[in-house]
C-alpha atoms as a PDB file:
ATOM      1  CA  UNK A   1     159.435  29.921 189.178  1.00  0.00           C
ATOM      2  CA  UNK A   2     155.757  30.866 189.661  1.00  0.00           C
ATOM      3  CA  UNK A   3     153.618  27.473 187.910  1.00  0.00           C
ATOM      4  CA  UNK A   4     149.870  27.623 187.266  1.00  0.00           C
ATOM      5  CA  UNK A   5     147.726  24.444 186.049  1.00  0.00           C
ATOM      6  CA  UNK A   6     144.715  25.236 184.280  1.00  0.00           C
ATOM      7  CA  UNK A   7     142.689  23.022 181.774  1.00  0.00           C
ATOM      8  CA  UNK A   8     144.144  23.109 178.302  1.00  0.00           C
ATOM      9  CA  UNK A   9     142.554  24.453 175.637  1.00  0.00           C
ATOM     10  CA  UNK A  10     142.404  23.805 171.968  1.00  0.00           C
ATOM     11  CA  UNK A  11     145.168  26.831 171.554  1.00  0.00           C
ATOM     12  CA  UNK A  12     147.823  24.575 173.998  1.00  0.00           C
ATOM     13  CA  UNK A  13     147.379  21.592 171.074  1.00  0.00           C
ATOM     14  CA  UNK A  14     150.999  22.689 169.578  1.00  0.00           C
ATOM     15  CA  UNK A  15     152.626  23.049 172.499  1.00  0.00           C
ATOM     16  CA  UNK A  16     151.536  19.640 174.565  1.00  0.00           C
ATOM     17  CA  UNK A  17     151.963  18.191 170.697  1.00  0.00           C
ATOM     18  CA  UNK A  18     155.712  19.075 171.008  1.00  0.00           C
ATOM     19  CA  UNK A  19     156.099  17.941 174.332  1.00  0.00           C
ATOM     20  CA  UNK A  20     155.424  14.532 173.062  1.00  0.00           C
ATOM     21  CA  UNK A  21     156.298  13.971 170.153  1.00  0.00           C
ATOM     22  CA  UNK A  22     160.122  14.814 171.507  1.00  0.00           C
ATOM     23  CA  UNK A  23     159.551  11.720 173.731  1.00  0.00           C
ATOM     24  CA  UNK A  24     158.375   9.624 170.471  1.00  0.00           C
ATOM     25  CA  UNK A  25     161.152  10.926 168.928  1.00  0.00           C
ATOM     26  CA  UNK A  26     164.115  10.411 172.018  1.00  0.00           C
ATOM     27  CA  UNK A  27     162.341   8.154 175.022  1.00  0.00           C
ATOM     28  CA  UNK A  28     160.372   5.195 176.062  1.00  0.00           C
ATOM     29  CA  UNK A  29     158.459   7.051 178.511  1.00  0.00           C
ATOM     30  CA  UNK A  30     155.919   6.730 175.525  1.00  0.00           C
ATOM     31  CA  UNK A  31     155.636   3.668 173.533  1.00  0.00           C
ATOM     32  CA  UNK A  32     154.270   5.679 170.135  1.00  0.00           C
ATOM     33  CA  UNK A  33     156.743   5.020 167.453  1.00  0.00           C
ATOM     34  CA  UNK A  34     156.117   7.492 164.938  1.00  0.00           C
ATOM     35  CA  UNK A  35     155.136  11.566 165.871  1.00  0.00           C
ATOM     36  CA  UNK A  36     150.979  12.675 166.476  1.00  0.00           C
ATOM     37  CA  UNK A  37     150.266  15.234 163.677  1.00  0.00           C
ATOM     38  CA  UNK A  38     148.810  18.707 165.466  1.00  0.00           C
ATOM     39  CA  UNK A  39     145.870  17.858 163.215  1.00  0.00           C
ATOM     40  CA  UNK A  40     145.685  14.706 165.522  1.00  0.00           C
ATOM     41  CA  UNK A  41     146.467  16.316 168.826  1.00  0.00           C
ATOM     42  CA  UNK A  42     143.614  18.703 168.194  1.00  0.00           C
ATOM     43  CA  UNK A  43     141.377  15.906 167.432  1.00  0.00           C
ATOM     44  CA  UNK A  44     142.300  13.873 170.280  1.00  0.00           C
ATOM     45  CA  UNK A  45     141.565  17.383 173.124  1.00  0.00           C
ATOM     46  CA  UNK A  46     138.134  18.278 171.374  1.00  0.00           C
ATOM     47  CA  UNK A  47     137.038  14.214 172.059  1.00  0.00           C
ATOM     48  CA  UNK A  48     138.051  14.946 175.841  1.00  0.00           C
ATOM     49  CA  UNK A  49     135.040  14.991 178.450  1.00  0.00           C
ATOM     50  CA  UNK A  50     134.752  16.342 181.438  1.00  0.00           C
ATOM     51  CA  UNK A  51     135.398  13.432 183.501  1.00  0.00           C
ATOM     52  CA  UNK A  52     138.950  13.120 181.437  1.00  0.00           C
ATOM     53  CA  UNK A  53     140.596  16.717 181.576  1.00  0.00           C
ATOM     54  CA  UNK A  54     143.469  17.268 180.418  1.00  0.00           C
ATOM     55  CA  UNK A  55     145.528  20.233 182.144  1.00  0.00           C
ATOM     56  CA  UNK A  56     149.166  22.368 181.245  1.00  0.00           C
ATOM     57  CA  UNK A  57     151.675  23.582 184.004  1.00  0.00           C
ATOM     58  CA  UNK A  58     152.481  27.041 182.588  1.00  0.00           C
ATOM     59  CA  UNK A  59     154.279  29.953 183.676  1.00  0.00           C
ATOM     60  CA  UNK A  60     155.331  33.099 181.842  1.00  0.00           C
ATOM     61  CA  UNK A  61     153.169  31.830 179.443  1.00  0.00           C
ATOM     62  CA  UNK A  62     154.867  28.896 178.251  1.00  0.00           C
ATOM     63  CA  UNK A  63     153.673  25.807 178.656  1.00  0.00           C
ATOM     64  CA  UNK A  64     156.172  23.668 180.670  1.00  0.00           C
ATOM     65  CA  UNK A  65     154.091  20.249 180.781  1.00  0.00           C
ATOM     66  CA  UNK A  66     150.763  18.736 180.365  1.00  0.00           C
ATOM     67  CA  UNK A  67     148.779  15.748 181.876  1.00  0.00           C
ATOM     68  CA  UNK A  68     145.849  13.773 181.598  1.00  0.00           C
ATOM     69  CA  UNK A  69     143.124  11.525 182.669  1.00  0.00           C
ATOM     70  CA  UNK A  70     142.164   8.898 180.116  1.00  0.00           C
ATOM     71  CA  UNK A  71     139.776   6.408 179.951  1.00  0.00           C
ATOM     72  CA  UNK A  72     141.377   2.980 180.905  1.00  0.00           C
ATOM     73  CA  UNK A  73     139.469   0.761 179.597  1.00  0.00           C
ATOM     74  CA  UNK A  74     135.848   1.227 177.860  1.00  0.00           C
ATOM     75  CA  UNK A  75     133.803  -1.593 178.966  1.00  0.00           C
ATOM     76  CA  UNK A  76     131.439  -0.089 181.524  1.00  0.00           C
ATOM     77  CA  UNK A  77     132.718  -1.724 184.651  1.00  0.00           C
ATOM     78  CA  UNK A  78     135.873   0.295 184.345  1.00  0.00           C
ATOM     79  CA  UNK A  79     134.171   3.496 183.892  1.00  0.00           C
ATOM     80  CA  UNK A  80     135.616   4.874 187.676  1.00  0.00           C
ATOM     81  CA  UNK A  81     139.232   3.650 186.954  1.00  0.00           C
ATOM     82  CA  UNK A  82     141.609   6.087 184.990  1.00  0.00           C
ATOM     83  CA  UNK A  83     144.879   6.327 183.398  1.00  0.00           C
ATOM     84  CA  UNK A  84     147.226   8.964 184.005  1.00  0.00           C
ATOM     85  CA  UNK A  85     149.852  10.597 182.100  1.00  0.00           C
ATOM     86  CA  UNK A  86     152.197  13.325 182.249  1.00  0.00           C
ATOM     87  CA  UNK A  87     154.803  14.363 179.989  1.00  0.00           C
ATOM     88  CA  UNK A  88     156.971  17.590 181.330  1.00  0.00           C
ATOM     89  CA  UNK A  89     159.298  19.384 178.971  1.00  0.00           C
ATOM     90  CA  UNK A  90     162.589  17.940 178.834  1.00  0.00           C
ATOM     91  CA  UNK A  91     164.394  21.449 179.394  1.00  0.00           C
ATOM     92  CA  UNK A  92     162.277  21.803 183.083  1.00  0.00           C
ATOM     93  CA  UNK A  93     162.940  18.362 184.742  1.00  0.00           C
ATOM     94  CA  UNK A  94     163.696  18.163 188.621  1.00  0.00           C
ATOM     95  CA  UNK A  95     161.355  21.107 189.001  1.00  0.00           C
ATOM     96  CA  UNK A  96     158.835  19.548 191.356  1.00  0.00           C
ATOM     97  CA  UNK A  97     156.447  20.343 187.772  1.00  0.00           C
ATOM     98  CA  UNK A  98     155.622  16.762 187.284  1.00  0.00           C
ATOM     99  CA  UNK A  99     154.475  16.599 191.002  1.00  0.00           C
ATOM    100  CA  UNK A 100     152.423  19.357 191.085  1.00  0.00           C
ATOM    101  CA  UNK A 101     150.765  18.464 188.112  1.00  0.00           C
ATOM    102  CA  UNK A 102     150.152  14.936 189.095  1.00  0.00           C
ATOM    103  CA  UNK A 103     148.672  16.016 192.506  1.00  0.00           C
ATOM    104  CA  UNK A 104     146.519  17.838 190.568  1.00  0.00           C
ATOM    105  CA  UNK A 105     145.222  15.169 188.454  1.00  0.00           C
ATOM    106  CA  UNK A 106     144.742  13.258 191.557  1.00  0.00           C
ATOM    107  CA  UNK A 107     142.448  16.005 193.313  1.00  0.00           C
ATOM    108  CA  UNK A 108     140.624  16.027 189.926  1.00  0.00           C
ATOM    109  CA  UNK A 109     140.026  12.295 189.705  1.00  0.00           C
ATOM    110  CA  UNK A 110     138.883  12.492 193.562  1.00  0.00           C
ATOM    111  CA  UNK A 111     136.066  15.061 192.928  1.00  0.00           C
ATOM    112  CA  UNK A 112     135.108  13.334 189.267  1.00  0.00           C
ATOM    113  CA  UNK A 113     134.342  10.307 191.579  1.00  0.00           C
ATOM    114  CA  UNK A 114     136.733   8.152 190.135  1.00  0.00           C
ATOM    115  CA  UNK A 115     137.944   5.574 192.163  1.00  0.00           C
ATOM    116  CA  UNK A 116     141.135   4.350 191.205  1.00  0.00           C
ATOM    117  CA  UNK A 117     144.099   5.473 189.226  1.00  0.00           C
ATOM    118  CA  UNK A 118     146.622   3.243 186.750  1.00  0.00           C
ATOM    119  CA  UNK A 119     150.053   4.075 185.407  1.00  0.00           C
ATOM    120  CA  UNK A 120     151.744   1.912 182.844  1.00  0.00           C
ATOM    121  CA  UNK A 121     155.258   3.388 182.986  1.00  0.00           C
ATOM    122  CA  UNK A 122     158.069   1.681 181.233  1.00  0.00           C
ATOM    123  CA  UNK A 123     160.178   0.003 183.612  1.00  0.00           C
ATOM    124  CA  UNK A 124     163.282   1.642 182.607  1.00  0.00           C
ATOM    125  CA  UNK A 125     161.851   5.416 183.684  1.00  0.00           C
ATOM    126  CA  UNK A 126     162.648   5.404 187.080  1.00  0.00           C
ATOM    127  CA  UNK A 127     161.873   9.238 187.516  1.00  0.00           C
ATOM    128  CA  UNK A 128     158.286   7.805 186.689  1.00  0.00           C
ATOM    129  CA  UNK A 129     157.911   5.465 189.159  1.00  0.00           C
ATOM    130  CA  UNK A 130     159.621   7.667 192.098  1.00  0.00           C
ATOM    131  CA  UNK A 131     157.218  10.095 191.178  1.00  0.00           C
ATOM    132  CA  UNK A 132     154.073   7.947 191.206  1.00  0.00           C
ATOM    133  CA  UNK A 133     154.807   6.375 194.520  1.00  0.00           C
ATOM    134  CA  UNK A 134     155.786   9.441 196.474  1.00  0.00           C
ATOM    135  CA  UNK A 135     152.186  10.632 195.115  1.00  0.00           C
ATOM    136  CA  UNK A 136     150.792   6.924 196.896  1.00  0.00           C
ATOM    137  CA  UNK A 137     150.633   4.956 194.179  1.00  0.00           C
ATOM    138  CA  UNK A 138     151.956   1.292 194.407  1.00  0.00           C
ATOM    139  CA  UNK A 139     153.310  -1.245 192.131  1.00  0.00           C
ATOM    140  CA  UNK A 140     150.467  -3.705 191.357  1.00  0.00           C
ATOM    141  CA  UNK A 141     151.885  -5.460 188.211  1.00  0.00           C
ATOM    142  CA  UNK A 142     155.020  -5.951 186.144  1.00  0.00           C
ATOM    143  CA  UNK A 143     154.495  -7.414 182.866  1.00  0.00           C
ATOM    144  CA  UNK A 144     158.021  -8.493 181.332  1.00  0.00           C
ATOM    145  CA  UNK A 145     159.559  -7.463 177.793  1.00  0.00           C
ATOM    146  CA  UNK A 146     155.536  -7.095 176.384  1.00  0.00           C
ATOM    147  CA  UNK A 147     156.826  -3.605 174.459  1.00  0.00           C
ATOM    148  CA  UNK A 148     159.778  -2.781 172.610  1.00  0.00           C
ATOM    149  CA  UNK A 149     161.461   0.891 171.449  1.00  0.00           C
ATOM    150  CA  UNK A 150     164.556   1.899 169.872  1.00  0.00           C
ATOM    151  CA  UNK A 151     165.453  -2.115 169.147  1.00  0.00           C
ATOM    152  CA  UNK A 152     165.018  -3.021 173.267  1.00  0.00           C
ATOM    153  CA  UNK A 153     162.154  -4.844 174.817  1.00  0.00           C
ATOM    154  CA  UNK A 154     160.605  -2.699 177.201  1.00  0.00           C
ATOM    155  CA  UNK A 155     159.183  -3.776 180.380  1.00  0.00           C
ATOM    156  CA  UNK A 156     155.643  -2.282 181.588  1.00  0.00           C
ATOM    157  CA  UNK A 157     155.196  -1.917 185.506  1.00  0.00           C
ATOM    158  CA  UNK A 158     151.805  -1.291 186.266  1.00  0.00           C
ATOM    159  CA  UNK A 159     151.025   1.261 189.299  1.00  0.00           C
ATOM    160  CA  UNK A 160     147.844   1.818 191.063  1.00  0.00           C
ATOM    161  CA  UNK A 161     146.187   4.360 193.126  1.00  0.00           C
ATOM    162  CA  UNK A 162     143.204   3.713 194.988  1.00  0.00           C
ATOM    163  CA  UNK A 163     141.002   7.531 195.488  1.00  0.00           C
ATOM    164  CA  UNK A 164     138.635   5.203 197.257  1.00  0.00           C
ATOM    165  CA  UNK A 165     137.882   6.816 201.057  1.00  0.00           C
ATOM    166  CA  UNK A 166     138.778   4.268 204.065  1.00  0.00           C
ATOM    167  CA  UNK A 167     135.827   2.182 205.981  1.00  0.00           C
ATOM    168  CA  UNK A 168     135.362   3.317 209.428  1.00  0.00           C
END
């Protein structure tokens, strides 16, 4: 399968819309309890900015997954650290899609001048976290039963990757 990862556009707003909402709906890779309206998805790409794209893995012209770089936090001294998140479709897991989009993200943040990356995954999603690490990132936190889905607390392990170049 031939994947290409381009920016999304207002157009892709159904398609990344149904790509989540089946995780609201069936998963606690998300923590969103009830479904985002297209009305809201289209809201929430047109209030992107440059410095947090949001790009689809496509090929065929389908779009197989989507991810993002949000803002973490909005006080100004957090204005180089980002979130990410990636949600792939459930009928094209163990594709390699989530790592090639993720690398992606990663170059992105790198050339924004970000300098550090966060993932709150929910400790149960295990895919998640093998994913994030073989990309570099590392556990830095693990906050215990602080979310809770489908009547089950939910742990939240937070991972971190620093885009920051070494000192000589």
């Amino acid at each position: 399968m031939t994947a290409r990862i381009r920016p999304a556009t207002p157009a892709d707003a159904a398609s990344i819309n149904a790509i989540y909402n089946h995780y609201v709906r069936t998963s606690t890779c998300t923590w969103h309890l009830t479904e985002e309206t297209l009305e809201g998805r289209v809201k929430w790409l047109k209030a992107r900015t440059a410095a947090h794209p949001v790009l689809v893995i496509e090929s065929n012209g389908q779009i197989l997954g989507w991810g993002s770089l949000s803002t973490y936090n909005t006080r100004q001294g957090w204005a180089k650290t980002v979130e990410d998140s990636i949600f792939i479709h459930h009928a094209h897991h163990n594709k390699g899609l989530g790592k090639l989009l993720l690398a992606e993200l990663l170059e992105r943040a790198t050339t924004l001048g970000h300098q550090s990356v966060i993932a709150r995954i929910s400790g149960e999603q295990a895919p998640s976290i093998r994913l994030h690490t073989s990309l570099g990132f590392t556990q830095a936190g693990l906050l215990k039963a602080v979310g809770q889905k489908f009547n089950q607390d939910l742990d939240c392990v937070y991972m971190l990757k620093s885009l920051r170049k070494s000192q000589p």
